[in-house]
PDB file of N, CA and C in Angstrom:
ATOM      1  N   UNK A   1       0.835  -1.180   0.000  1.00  0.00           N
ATOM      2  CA  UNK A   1       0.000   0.000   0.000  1.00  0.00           C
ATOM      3  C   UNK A   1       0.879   1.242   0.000  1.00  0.00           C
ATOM      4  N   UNK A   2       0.545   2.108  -0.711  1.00  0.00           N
ATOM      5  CA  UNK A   2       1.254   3.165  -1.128  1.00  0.00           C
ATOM      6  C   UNK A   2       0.679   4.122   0.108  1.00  0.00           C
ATOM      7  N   UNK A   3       1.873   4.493   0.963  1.00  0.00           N
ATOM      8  CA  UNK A   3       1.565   6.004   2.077  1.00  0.00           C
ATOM      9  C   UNK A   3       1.450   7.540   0.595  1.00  0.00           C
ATOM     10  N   UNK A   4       0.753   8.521   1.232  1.00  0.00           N
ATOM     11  CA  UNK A   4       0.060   9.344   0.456  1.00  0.00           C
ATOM     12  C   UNK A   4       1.062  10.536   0.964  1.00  0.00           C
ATOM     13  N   UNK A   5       1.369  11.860   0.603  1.00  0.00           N
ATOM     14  CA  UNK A   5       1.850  12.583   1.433  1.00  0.00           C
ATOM     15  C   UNK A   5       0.748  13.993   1.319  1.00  0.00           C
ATOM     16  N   UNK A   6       0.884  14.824   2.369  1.00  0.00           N
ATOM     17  CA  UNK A   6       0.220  15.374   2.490  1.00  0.00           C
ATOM     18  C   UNK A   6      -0.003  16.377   1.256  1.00  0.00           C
ATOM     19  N   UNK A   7       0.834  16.214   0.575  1.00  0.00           N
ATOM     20  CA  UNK A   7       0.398  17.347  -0.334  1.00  0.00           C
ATOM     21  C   UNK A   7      -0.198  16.516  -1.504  1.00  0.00           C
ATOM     22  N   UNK A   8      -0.161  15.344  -1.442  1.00  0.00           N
ATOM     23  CA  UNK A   8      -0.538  14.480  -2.681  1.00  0.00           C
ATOM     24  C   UNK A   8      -2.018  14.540  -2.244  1.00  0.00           C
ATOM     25  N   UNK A   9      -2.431  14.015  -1.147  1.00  0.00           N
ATOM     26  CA  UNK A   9      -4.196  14.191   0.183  1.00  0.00           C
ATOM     27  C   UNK A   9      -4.753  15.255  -0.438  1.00  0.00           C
ATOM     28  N   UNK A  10      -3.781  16.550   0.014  1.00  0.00           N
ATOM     29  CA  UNK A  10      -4.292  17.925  -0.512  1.00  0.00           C
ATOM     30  C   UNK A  10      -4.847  18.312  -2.062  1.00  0.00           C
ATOM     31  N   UNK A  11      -4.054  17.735  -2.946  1.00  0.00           N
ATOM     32  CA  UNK A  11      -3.952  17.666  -4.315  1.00  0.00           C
ATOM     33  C   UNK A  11      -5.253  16.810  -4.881  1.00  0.00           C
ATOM     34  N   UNK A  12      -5.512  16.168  -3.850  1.00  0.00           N
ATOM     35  CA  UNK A  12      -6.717  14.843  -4.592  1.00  0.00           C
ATOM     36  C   UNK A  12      -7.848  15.274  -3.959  1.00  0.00           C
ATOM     37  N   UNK A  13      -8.226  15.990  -2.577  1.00  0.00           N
ATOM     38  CA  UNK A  13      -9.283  16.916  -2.239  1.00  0.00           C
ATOM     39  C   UNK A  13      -9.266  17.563  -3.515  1.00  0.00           C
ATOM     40  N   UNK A  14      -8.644  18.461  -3.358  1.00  0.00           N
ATOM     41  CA  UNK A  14      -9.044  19.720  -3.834  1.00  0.00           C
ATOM     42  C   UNK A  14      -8.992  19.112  -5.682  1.00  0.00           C
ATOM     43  N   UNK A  15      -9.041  18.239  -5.805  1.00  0.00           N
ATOM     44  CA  UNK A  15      -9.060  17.883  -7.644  1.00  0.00           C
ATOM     45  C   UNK A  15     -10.486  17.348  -7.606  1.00  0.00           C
ATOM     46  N   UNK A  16     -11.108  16.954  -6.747  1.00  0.00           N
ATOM     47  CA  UNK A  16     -12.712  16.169  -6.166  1.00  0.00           C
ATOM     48  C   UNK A  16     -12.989  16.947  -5.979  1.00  0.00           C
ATOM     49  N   UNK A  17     -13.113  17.995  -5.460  1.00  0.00           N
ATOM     50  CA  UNK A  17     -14.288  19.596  -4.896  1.00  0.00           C
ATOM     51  C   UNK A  17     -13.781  20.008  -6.476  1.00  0.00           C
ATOM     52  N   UNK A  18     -12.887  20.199  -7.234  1.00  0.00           N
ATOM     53  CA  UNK A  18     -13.100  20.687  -8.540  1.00  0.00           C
ATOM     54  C   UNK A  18     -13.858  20.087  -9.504  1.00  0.00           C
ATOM     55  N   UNK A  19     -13.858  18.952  -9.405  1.00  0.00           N
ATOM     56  CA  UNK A  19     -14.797  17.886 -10.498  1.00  0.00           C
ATOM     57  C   UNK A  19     -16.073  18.277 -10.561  1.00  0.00           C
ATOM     58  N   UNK A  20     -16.169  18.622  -9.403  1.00  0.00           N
ATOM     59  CA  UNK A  20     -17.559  18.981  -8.774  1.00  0.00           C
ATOM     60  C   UNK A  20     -18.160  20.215  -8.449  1.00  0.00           C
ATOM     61  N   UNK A  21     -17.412  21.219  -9.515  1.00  0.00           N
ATOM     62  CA  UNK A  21     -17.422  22.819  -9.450  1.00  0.00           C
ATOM     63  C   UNK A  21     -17.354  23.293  -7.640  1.00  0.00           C
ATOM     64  N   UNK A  22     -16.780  22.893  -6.784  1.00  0.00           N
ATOM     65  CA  UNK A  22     -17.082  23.366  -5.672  1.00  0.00           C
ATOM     66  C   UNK A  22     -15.627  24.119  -5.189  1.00  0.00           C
ATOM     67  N   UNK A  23     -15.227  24.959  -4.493  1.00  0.00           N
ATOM     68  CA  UNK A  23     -14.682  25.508  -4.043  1.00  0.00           C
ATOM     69  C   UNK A  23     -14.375  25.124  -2.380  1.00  0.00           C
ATOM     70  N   UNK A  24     -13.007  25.304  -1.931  1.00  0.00           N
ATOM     71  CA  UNK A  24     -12.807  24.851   0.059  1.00  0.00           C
ATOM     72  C   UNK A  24     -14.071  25.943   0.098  1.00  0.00           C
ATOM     73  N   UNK A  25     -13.847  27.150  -0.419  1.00  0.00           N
ATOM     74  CA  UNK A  25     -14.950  28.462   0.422  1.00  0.00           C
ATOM     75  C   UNK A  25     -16.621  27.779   0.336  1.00  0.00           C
ATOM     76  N   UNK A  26     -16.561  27.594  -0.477  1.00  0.00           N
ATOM     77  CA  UNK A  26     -18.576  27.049  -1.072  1.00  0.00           C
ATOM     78  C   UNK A  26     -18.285  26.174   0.294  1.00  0.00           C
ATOM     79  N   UNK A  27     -17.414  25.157  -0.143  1.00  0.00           N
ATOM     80  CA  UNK A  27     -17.590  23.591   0.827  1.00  0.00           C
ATOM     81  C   UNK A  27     -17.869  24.406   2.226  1.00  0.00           C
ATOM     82  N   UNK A  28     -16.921  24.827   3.139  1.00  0.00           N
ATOM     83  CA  UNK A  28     -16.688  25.835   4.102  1.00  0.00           C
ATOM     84  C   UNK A  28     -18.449  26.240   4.106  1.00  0.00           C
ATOM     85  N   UNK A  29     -18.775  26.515   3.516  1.00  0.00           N
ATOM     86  CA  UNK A  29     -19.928  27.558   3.604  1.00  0.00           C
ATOM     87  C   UNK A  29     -21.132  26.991   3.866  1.00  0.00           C
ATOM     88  N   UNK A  30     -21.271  25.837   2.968  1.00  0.00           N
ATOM     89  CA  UNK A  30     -22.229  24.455   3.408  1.00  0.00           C
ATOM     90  C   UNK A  30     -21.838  24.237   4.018  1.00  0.00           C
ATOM     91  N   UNK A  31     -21.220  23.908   5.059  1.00  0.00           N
ATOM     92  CA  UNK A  31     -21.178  22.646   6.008  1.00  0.00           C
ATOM     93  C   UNK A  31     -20.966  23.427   7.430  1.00  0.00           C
ATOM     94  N   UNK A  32     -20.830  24.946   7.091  1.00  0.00           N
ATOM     95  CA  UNK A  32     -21.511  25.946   8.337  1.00  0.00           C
ATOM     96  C   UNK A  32     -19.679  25.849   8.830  1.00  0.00           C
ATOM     97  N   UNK A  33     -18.765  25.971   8.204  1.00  0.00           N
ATOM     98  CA  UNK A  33     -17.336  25.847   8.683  1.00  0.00           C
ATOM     99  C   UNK A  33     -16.937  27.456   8.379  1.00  0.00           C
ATOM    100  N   UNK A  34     -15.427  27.625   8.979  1.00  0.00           N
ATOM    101  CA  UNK A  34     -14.776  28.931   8.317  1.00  0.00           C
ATOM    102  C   UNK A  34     -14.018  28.338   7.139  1.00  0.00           C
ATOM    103  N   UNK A  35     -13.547  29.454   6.680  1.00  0.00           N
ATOM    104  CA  UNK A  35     -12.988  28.955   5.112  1.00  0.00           C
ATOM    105  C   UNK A  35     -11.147  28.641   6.225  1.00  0.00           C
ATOM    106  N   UNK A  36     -10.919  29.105   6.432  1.00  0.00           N
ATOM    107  CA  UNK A  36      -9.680  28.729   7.086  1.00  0.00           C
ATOM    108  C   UNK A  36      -9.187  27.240   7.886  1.00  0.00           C
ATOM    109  N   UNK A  37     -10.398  26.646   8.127  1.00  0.00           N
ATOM    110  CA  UNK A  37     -10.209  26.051   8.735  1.00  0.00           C
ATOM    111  C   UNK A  37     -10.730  24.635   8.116  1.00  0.00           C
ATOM    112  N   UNK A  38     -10.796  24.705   7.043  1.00  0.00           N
ATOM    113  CA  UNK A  38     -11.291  23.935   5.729  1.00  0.00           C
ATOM    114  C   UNK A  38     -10.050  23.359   5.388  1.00  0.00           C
ATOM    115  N   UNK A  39      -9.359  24.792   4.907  1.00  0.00           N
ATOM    116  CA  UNK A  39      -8.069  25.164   4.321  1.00  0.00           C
ATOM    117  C   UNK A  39      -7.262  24.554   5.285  1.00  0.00           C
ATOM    118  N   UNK A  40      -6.897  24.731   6.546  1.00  0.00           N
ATOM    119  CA  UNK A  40      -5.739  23.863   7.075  1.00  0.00           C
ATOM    120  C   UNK A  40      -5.974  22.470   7.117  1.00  0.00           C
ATOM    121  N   UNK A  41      -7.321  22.019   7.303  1.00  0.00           N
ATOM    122  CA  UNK A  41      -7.174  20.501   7.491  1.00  0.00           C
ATOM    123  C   UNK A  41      -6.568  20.171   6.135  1.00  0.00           C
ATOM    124  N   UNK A  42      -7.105  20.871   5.089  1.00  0.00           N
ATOM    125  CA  UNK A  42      -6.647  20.109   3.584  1.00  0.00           C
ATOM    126  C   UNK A  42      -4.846  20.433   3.406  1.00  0.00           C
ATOM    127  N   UNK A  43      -4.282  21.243   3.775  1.00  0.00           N
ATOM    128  CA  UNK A  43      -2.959  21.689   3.699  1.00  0.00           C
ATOM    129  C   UNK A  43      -2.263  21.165   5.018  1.00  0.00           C
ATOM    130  N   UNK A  44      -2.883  20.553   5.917  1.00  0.00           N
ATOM    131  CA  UNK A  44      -1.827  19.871   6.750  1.00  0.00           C
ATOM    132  C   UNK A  44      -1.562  20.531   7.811  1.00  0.00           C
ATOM    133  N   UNK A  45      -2.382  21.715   8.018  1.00  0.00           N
ATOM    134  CA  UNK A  45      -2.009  22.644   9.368  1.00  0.00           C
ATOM    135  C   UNK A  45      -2.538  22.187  10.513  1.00  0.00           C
ATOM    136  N   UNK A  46      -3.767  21.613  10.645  1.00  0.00           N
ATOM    137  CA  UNK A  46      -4.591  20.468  11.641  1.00  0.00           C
ATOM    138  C   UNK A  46      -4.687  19.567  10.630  1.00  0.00           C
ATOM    139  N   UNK A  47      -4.713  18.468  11.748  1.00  0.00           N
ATOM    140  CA  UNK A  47      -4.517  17.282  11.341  1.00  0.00           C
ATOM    141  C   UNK A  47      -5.602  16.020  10.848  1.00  0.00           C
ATOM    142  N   UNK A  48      -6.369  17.183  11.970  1.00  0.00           N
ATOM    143  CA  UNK A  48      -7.853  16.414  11.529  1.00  0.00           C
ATOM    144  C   UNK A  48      -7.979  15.341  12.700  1.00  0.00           C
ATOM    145  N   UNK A  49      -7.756  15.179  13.309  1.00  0.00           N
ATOM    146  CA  UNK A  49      -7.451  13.820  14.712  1.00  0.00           C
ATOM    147  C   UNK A  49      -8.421  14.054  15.425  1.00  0.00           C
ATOM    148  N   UNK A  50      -8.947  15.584  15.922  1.00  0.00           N
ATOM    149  CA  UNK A  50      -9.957  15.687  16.859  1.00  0.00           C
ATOM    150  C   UNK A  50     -10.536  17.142  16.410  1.00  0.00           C
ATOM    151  N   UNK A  51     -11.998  16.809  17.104  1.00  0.00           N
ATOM    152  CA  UNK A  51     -13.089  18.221  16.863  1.00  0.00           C
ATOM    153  C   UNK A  51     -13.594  18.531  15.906  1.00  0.00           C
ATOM    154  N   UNK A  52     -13.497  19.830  15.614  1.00  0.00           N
ATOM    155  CA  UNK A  52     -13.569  20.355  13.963  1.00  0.00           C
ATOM    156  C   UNK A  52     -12.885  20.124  12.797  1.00  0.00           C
ATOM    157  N   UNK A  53     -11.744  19.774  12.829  1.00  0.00           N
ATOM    158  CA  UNK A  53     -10.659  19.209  12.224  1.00  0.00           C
ATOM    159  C   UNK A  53     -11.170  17.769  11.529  1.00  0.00           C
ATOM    160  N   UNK A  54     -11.543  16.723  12.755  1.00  0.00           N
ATOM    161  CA  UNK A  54     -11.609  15.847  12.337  1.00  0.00           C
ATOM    162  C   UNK A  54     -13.238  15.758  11.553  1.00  0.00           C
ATOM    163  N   UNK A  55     -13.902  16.454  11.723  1.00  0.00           N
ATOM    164  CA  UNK A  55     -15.433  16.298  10.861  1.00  0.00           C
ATOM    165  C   UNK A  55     -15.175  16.742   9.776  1.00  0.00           C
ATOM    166  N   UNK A  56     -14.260  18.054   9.654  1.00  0.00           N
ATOM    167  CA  UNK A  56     -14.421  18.249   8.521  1.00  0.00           C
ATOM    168  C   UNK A  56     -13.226  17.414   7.465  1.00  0.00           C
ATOM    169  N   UNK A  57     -12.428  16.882   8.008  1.00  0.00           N
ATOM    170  CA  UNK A  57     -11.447  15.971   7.636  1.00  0.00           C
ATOM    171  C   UNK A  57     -12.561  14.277   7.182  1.00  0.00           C
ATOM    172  N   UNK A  58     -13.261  13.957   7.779  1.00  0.00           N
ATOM    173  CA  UNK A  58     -14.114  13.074   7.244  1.00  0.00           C
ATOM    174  C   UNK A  58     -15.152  13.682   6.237  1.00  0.00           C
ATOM    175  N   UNK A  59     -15.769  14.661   6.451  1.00  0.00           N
ATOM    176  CA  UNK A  59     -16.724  15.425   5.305  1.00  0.00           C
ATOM    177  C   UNK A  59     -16.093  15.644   3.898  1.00  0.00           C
ATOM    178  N   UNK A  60     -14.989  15.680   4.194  1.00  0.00           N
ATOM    179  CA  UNK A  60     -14.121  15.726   2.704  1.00  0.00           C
ATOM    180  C   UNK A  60     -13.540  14.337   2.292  1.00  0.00           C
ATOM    181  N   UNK A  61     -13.912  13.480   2.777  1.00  0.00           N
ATOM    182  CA  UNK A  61     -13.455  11.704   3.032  1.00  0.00           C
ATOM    183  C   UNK A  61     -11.841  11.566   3.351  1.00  0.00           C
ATOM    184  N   UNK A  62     -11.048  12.307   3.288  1.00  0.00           N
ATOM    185  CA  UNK A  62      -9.978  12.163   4.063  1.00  0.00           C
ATOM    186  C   UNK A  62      -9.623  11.081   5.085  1.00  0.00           C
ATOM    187  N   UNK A  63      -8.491  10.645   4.526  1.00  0.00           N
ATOM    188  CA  UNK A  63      -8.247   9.282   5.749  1.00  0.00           C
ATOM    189  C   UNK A  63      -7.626  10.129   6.699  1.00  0.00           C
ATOM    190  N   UNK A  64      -8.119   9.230   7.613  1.00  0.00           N
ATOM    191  CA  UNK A  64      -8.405   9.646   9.304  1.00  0.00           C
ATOM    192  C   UNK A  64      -6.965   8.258  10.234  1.00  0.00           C
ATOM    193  N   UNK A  65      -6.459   8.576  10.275  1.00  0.00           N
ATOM    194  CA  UNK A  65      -6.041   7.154  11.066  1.00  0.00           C
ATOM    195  C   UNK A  65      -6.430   6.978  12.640  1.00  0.00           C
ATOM    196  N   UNK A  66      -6.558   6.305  13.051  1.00  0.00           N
ATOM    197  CA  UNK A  66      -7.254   5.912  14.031  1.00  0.00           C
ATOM    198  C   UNK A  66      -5.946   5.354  15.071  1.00  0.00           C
TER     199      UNK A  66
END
């Protein structure tokens, strides 16, 4: 199994919210989030492990490790 790196994660979000005309801000906006904080889970600034991080880290299907 091939490990992913974070910018490859980042790269494959954000190529799926494009397929799908959507924007982090739109996404952010539905799902009642800040746009910043969209933006770090997808760029690696939170990690997504706990809280807000991690919902919106699953809302974007992002692997989660456990």
């Amino acid at each position: 199994m091939q490990v992913m790196t974070q910018k490859q994660v980042a790269n494959e979000v954000k190529d799926r919210l494009r397929s799908q005309a959507v924007t982090l801000k739109a996404f952010a906006e539905k799902h009642g989030y800040l746009y910043r904080d969209v933006f770090d889970v997808v760029h690696g600034v939170r990690r997504g492990y706990f809280d807000k991080g991690r919902e919106i880290a699953k809302k974007l299907g992002m692997l989660i490790e456990e």
